[in-house]
N, C-alpha and C. Protein backbone atom coordinates (compact mmCIF):
# COMPACT_ATOMS: atom_id res chain seq x y z
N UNK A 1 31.87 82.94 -52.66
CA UNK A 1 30.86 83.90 -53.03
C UNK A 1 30.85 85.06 -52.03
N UNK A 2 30.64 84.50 -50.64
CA UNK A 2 30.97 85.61 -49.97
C UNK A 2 31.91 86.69 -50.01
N UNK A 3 33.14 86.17 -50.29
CA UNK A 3 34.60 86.98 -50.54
C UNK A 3 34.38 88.10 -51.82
N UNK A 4 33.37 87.72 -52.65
CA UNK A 4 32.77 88.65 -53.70
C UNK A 4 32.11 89.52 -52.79
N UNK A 5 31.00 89.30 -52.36
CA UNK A 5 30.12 90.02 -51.47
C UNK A 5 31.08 91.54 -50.77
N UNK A 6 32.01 91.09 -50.03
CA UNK A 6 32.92 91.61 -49.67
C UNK A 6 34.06 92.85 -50.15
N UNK A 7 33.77 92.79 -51.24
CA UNK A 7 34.76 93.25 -52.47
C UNK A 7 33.60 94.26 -53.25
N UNK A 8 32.20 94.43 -52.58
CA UNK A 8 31.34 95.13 -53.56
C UNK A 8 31.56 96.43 -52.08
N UNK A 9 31.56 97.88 -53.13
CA UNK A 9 31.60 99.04 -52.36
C UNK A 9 30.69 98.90 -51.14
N UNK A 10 31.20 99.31 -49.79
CA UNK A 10 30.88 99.02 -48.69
C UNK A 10 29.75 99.83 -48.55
N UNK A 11 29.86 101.30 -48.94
CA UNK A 11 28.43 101.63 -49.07
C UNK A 11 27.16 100.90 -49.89
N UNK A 12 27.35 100.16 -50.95
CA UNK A 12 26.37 99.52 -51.26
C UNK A 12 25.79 98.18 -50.96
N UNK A 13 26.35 97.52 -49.96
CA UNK A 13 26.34 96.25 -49.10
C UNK A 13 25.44 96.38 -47.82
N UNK A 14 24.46 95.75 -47.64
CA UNK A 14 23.44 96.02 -46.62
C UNK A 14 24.56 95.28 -44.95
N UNK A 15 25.54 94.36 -45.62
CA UNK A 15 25.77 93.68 -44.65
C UNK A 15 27.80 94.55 -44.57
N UNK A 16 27.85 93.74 -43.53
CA UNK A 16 29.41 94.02 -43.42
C UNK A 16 29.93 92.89 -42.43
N UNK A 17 31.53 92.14 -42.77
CA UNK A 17 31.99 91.37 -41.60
C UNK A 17 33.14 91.69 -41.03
N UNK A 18 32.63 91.21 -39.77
CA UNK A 18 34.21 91.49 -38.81
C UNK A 18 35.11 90.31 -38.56
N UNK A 19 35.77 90.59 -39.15
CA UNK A 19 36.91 89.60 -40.12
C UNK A 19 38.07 90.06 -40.22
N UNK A 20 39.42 88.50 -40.05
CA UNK A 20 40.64 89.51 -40.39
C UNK A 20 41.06 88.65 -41.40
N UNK A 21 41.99 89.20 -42.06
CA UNK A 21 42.70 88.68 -43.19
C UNK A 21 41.39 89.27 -44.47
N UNK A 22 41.37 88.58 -45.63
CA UNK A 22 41.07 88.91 -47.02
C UNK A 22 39.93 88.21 -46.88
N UNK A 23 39.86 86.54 -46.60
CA UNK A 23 38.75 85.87 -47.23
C UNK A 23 37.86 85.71 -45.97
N UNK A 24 36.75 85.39 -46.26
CA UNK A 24 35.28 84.86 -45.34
C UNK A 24 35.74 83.18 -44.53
N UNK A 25 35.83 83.48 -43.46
CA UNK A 25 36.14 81.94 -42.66
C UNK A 25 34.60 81.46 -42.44
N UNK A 26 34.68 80.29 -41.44
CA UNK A 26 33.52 79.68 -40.96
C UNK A 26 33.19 80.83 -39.68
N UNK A 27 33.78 81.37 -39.51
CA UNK A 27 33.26 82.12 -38.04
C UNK A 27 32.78 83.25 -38.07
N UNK A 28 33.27 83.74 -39.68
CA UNK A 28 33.03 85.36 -39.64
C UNK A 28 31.86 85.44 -39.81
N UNK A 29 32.10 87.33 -38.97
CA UNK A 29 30.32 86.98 -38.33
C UNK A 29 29.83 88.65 -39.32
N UNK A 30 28.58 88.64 -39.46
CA UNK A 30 28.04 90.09 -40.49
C UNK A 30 27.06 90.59 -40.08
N UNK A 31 26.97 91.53 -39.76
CA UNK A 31 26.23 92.28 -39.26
C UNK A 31 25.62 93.50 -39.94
N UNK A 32 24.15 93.62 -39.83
CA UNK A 32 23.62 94.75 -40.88
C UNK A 32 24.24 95.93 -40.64
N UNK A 33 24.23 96.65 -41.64
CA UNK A 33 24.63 98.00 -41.97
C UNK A 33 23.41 98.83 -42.64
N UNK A 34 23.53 100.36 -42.17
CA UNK A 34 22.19 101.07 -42.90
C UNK A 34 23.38 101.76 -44.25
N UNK A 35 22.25 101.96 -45.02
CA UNK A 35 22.79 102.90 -46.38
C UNK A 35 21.66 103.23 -47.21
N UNK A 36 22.12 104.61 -47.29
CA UNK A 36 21.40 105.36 -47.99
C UNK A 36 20.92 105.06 -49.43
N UNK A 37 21.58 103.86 -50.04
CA UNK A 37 21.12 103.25 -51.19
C UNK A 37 20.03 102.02 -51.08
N UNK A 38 19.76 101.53 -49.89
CA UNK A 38 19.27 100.59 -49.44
C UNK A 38 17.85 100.66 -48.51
N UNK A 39 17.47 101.61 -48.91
CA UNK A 39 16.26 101.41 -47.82
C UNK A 39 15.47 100.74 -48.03
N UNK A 40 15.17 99.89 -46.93
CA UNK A 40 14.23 99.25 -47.28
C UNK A 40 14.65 97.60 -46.88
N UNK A 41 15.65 97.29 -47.13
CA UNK A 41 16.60 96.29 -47.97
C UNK A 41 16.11 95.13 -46.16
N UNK A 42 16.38 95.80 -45.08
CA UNK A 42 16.42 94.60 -44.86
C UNK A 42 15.25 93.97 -44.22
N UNK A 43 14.46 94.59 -43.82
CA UNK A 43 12.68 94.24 -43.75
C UNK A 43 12.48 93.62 -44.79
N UNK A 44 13.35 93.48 -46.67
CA UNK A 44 12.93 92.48 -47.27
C UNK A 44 13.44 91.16 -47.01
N UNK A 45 14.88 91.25 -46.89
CA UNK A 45 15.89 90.53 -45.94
C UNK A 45 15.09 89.69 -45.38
N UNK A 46 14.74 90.03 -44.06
CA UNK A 46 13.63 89.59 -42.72
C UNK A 46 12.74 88.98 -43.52
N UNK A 47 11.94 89.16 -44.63
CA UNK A 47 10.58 88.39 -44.73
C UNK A 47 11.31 87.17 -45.76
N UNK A 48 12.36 87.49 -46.39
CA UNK A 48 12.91 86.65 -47.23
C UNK A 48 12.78 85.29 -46.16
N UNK A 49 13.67 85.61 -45.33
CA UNK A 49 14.75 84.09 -44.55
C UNK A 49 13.64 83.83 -43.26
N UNK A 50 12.31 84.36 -43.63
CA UNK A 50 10.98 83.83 -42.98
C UNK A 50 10.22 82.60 -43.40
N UNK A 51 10.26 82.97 -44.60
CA UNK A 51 9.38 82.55 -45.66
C UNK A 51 9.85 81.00 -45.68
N UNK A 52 9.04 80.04 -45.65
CA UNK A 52 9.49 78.86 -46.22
C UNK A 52 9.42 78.43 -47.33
N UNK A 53 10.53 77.70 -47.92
CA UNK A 53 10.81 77.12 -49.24
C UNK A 53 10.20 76.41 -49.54
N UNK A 54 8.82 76.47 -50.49
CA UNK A 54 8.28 75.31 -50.65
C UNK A 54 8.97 73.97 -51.69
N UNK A 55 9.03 73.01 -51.60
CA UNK A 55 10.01 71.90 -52.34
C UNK A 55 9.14 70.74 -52.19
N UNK A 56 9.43 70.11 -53.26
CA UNK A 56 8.98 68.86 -53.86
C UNK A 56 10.14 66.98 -53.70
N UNK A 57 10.13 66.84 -52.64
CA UNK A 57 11.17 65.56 -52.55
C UNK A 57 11.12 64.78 -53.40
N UNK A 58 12.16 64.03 -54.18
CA UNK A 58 11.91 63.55 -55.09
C UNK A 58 12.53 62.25 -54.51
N UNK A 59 11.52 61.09 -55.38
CA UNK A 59 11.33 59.97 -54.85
C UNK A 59 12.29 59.02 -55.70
N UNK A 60 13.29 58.52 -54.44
CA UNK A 60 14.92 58.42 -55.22
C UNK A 60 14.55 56.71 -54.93
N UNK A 61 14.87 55.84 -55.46
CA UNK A 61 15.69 54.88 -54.78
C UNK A 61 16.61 53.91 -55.82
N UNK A 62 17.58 53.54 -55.27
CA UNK A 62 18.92 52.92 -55.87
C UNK A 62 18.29 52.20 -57.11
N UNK A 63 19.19 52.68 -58.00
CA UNK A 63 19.15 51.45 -59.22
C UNK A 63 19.93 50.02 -58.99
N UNK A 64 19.42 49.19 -59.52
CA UNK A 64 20.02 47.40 -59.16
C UNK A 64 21.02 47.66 -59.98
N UNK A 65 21.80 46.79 -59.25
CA UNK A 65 23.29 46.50 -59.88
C UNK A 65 22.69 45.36 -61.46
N UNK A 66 24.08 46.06 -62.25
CA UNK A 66 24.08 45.89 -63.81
C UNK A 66 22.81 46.63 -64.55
N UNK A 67 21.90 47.41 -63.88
CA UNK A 67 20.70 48.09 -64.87
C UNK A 67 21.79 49.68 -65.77
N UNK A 68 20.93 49.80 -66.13
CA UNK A 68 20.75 51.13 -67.17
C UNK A 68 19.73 52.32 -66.55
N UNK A 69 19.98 53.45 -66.45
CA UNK A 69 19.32 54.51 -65.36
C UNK A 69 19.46 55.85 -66.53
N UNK A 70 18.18 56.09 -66.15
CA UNK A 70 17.84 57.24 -67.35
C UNK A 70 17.89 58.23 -66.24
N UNK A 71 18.17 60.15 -66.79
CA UNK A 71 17.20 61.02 -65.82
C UNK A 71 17.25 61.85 -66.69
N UNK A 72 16.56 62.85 -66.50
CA UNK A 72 16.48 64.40 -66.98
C UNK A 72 17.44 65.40 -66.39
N UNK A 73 18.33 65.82 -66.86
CA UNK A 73 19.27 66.64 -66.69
C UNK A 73 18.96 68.08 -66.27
N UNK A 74 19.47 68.79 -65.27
CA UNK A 74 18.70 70.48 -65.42
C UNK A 74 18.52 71.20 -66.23
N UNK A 75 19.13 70.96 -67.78
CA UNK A 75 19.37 72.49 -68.72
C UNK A 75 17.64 71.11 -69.85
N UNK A 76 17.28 70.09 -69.00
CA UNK A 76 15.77 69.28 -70.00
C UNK A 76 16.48 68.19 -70.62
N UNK A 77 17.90 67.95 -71.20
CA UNK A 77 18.29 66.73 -71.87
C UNK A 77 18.28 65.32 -71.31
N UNK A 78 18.21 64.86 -71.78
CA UNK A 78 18.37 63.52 -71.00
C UNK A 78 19.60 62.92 -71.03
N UNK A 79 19.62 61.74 -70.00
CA UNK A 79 21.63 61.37 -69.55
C UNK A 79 20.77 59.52 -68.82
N UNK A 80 21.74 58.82 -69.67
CA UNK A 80 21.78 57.55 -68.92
C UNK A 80 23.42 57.26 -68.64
N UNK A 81 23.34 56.24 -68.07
CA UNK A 81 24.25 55.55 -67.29
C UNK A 81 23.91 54.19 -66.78
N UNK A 82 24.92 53.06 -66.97
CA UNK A 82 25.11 51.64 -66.56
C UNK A 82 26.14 51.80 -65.15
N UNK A 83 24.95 50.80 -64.35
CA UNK A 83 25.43 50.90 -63.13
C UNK A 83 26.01 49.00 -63.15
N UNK A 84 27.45 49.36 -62.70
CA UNK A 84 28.18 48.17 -63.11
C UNK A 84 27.93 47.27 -61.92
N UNK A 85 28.40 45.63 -62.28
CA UNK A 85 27.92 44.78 -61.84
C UNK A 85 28.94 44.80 -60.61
């Protein structure tokens, strides 16, 4: 995804990395950039990766060997599966 990021006109990218070769490693590092298409952009940035995620843990625990296990799928359908002996 990043390597996309990368590939969008540099003027319209709040960020930029200093990087060699083509693709995004584990090390490469990015650093803001100003642009005249962007004002604003990273004071939203900043309050974004402030903000905490509120989330709901969901209360998992193992199905027994030889049962049948229902769930709700992300797109709402439902999906079982036999968990073998």
């Amino acid at each position: 995804m990043l390597d996309r990021y990368l590939r969008v006109n540099v003027r319209l990218r709040g960020f930029d990395a200093e990087q060699s070769g083509r693709h995004v490693r584990p090390g490469t590092v990015f650093t803001a950039q100003s642009s005249p298409y962007l004002i604003g952009w990273h004071d939203t940035y900043r309050q974004a990766l402030k903000a905490t995620v509120p989330y709901k843990p969901a209360g998992i625990r193992p199905a027994p060997v030889g049962s049948t296990v229902s769930f709700t799928r992300a797109d709402g359908s439902w999906e079982s599966a036999h968990v073998p002996d």
